[in-house]
N, C-alpha and C. Protein backbone atom coordinates (compact mmCIF):
# COMPACT_ATOMS: atom_id res chain seq x y z
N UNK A 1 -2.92 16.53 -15.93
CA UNK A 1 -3.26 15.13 -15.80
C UNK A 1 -2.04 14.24 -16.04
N UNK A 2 -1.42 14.50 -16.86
CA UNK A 2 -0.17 13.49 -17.28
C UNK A 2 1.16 13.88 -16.05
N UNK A 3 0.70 14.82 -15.40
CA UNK A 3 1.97 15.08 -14.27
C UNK A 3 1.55 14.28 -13.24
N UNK A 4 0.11 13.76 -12.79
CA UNK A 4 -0.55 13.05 -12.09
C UNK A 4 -0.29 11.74 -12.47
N UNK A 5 -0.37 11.22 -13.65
CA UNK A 5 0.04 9.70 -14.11
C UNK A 5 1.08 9.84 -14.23
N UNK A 6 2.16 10.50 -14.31
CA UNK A 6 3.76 10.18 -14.35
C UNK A 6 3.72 9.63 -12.55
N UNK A 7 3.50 10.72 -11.63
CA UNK A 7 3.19 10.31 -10.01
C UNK A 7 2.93 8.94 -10.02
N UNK A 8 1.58 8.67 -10.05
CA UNK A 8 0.79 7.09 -10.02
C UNK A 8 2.07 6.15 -10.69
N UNK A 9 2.63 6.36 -11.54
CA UNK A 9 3.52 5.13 -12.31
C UNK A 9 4.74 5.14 -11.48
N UNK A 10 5.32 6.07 -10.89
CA UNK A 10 6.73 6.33 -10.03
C UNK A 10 5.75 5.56 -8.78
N UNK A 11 4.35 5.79 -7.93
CA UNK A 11 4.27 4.71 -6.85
C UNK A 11 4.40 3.59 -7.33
N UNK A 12 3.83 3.48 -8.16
CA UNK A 12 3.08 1.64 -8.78
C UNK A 12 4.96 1.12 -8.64
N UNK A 13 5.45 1.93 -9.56
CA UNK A 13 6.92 1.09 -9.37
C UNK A 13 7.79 0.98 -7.86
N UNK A 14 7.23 1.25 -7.21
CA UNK A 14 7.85 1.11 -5.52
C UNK A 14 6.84 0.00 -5.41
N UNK A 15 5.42 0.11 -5.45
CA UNK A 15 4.69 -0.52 -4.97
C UNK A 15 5.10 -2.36 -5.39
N UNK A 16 5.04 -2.34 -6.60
CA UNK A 16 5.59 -3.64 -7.28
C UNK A 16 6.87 -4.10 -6.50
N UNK A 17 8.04 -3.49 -6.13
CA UNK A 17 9.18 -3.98 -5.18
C UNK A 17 8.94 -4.28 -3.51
N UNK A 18 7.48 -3.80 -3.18
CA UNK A 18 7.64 -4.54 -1.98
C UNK A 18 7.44 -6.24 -1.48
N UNK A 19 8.43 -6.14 -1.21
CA UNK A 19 8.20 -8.31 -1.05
C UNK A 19 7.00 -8.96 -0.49
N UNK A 20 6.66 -9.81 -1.22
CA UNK A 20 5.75 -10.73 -0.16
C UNK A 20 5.76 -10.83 1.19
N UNK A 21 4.69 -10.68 1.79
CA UNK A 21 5.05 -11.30 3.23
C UNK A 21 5.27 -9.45 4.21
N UNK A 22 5.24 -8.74 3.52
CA UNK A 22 5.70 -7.36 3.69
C UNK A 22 4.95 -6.31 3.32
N UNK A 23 4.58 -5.06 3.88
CA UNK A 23 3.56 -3.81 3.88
C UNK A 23 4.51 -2.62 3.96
N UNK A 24 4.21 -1.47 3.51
CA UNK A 24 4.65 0.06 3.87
C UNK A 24 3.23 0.95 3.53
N UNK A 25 3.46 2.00 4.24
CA UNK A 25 2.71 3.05 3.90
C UNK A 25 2.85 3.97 2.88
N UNK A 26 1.50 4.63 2.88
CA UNK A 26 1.39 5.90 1.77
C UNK A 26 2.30 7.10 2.09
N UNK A 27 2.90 7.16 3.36
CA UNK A 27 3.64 8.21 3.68
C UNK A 27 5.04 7.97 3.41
N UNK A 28 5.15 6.44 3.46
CA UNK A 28 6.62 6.05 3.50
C UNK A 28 7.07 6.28 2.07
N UNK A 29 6.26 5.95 1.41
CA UNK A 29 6.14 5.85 -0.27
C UNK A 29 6.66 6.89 -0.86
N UNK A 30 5.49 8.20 -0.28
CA UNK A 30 5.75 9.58 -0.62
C UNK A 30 7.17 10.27 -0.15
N UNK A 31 7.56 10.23 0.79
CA UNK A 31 8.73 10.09 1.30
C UNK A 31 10.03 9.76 0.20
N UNK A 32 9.51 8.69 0.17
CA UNK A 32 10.83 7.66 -0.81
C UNK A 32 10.71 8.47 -2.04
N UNK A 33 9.37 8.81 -2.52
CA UNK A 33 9.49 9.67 -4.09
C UNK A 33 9.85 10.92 -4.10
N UNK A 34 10.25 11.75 -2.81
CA UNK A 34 10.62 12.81 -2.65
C UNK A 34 9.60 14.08 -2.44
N UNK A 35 8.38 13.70 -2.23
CA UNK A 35 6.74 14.33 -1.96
C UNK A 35 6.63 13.97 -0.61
N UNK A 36 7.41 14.40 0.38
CA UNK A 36 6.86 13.38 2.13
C UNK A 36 5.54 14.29 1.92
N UNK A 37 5.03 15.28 1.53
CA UNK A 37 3.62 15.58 1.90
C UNK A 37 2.27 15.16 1.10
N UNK A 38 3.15 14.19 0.11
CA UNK A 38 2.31 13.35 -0.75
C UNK A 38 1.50 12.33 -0.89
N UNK A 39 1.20 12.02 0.44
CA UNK A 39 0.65 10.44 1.22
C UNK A 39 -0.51 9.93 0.87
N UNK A 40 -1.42 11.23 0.51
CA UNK A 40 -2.77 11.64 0.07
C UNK A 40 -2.81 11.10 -1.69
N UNK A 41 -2.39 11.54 -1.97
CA UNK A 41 -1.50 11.27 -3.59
C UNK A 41 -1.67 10.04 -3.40
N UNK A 42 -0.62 9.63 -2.89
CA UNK A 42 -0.30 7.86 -3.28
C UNK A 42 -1.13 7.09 -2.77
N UNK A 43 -2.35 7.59 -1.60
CA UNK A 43 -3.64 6.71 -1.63
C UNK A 43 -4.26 6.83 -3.16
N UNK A 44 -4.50 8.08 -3.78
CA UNK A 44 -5.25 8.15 -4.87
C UNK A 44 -4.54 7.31 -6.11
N UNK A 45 -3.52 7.06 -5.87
CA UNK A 45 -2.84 5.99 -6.92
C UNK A 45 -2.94 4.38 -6.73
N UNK A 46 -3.10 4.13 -5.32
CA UNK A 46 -3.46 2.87 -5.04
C UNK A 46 -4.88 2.54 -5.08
N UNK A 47 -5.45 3.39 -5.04
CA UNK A 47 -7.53 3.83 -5.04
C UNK A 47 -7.32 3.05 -6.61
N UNK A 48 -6.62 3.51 -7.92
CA UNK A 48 -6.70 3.73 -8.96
C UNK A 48 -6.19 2.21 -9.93
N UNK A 49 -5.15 1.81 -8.58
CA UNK A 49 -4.18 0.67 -9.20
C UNK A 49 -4.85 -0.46 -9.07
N UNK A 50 -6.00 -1.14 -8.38
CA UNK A 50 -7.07 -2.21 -8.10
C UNK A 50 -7.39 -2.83 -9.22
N UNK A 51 -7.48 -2.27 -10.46
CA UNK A 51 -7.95 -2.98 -11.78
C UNK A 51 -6.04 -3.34 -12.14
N UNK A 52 -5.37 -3.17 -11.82
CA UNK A 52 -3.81 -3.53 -12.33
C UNK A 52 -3.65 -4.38 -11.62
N UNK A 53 -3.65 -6.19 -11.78
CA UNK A 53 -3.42 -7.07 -10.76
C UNK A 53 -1.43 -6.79 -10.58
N UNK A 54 -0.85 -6.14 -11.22
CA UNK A 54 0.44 -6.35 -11.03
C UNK A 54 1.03 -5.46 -10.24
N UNK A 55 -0.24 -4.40 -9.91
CA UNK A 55 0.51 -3.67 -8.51
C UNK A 55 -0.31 -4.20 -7.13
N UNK A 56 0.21 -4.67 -6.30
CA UNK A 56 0.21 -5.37 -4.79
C UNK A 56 -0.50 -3.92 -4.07
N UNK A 57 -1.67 -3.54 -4.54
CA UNK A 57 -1.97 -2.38 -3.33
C UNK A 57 -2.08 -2.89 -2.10
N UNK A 58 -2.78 -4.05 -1.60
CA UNK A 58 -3.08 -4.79 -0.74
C UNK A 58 -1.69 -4.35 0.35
N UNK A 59 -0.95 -4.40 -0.40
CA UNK A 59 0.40 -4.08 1.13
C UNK A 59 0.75 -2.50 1.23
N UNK A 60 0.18 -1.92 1.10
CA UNK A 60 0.10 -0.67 1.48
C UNK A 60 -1.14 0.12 2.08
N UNK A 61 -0.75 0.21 3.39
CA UNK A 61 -1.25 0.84 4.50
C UNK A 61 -1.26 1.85 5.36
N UNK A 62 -1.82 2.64 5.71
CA UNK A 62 -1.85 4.16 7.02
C UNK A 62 -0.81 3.28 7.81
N UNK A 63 -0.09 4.92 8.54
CA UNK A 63 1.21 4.71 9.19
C UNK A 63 1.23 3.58 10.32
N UNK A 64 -0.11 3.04 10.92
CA UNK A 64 -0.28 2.44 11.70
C UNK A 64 -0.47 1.35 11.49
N UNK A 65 -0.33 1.25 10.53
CA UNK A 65 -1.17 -0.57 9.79
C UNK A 65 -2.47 -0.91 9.43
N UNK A 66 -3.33 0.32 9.47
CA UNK A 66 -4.77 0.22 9.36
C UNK A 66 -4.93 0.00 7.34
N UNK A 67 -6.00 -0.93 7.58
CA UNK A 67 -6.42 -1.08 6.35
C UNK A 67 -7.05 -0.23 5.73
N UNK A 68 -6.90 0.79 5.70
CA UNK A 68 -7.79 2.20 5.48
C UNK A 68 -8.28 2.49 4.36
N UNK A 69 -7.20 1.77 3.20
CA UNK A 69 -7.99 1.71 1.61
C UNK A 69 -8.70 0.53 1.54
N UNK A 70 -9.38 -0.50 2.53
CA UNK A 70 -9.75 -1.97 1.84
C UNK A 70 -11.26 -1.80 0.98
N UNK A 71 -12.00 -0.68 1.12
CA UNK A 71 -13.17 -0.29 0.78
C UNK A 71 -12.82 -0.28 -1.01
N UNK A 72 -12.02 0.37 -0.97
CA UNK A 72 -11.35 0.44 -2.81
C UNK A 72 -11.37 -0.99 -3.48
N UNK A 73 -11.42 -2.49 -2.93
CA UNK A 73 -11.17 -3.27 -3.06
C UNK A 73 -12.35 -3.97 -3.90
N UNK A 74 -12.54 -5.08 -4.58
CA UNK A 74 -13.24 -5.57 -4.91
C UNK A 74 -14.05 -6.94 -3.82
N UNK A 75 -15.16 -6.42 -3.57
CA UNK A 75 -15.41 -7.99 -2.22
C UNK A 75 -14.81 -6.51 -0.80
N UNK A 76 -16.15 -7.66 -0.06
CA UNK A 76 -15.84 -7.01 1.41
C UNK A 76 -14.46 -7.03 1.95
N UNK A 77 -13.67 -8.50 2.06
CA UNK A 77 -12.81 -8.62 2.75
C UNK A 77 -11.62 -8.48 2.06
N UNK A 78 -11.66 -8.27 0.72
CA UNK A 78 -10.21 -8.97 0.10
C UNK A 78 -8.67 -8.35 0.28
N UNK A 79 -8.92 -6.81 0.62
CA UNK A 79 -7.60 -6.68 1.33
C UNK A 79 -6.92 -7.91 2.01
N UNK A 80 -8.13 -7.82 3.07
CA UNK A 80 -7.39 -8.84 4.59
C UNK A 80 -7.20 -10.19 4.11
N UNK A 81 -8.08 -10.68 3.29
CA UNK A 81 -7.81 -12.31 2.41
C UNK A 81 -6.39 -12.13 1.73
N UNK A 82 -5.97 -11.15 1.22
CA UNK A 82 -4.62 -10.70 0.64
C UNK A 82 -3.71 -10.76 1.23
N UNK A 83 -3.75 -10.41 2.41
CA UNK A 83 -2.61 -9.76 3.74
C UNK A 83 -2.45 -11.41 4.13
N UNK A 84 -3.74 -11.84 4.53
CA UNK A 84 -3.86 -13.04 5.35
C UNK A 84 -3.09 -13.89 4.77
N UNK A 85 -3.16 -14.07 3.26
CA UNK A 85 -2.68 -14.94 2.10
C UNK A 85 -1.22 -15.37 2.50
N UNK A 86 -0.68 -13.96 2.67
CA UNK A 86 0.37 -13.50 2.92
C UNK A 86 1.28 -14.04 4.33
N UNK A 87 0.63 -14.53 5.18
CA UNK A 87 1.13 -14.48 6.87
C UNK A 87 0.81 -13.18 7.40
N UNK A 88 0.09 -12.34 7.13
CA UNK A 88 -0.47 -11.50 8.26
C UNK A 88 -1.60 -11.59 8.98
N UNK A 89 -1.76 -11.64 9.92
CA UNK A 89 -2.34 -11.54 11.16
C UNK A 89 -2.95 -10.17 11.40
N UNK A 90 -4.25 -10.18 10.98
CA UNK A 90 -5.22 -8.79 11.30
C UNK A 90 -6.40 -9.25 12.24
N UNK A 91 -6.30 -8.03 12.85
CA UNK A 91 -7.57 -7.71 14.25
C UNK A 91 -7.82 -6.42 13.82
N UNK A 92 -9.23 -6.67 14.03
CA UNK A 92 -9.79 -5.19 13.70
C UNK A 92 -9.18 -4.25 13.17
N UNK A 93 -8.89 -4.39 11.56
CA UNK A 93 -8.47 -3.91 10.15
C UNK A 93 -6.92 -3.27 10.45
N UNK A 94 -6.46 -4.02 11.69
CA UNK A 94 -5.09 -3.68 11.42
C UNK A 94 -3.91 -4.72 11.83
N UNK A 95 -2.96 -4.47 10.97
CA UNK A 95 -1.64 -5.55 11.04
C UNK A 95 -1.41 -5.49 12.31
N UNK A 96 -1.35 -6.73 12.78
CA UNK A 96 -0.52 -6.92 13.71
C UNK A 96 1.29 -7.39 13.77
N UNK A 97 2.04 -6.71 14.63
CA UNK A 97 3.26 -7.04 14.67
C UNK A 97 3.73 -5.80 13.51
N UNK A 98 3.16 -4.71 12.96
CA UNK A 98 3.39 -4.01 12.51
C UNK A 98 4.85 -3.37 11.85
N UNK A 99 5.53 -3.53 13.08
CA UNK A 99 6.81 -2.86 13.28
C UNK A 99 7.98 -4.15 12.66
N UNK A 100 7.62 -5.33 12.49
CA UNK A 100 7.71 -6.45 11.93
C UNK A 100 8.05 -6.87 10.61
N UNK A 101 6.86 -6.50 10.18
CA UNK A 101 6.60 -6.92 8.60
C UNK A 101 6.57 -5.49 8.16
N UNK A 102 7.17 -4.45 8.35
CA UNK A 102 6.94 -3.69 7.23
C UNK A 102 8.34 -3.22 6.87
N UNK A 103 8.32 -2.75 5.74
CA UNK A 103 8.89 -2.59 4.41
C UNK A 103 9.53 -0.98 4.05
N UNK A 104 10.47 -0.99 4.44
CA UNK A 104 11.11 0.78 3.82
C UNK A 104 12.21 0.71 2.45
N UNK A 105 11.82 1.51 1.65
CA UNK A 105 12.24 1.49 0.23
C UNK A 105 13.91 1.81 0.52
N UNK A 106 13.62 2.28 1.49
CA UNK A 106 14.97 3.13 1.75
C UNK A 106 16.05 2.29 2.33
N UNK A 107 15.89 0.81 2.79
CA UNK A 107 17.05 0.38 3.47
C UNK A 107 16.96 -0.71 2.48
């Protein structure tokens, strides 16, 4: 269990550096922490991080931009009220301009 919360605290701290206005994925994440087959993982850490207002799950999304965790959320919409907050532009639970606004730890 504590090798699992060391994980969750190494996303949360990527997760916290992505800028406003800006999204990455669970794969990109895993990737960046050195787990690329960890994507699964770092949904279950963002599933987990919803009661922590100081990690931004809201900007982390499937490789495509789909809102795929917004169910984890508190309230029907509040991912997309989040994103929206933000300047994003969603149609049917996914970012638009994708390739745009998103966010790699790595550059």
């Amino acid at each position: 269990m504590q090798q699992q919360n060391d994980f969750f605290e190494r996303v949360y701290e990527v997760v916290r550096q992505i800028p406003y206005g800006k999204v990455t994925t669970y794969g990109t994440i895993a990737k960046y922490l050195g787990a690329a087959k960890s994507a699964r993982t770092v949904g279950y850490a963002m599933n987990a991080a919803h009661a922590n207002p100081d990690v931004p799950a809201h900007r982390v999304v499937n490789r495509i931009g789909m809102l795929t965790g917004k169910h984890h959320f508190f309230g029907i919409n509040t991912m997309q009220q989040l994103l929206e907050e933000e300047g994003h532009l969603i149609v049917k639970d996914q970012i638009q301009n994708f390739d745009v606004v998103f966010w790699n730890p790595n550059t």
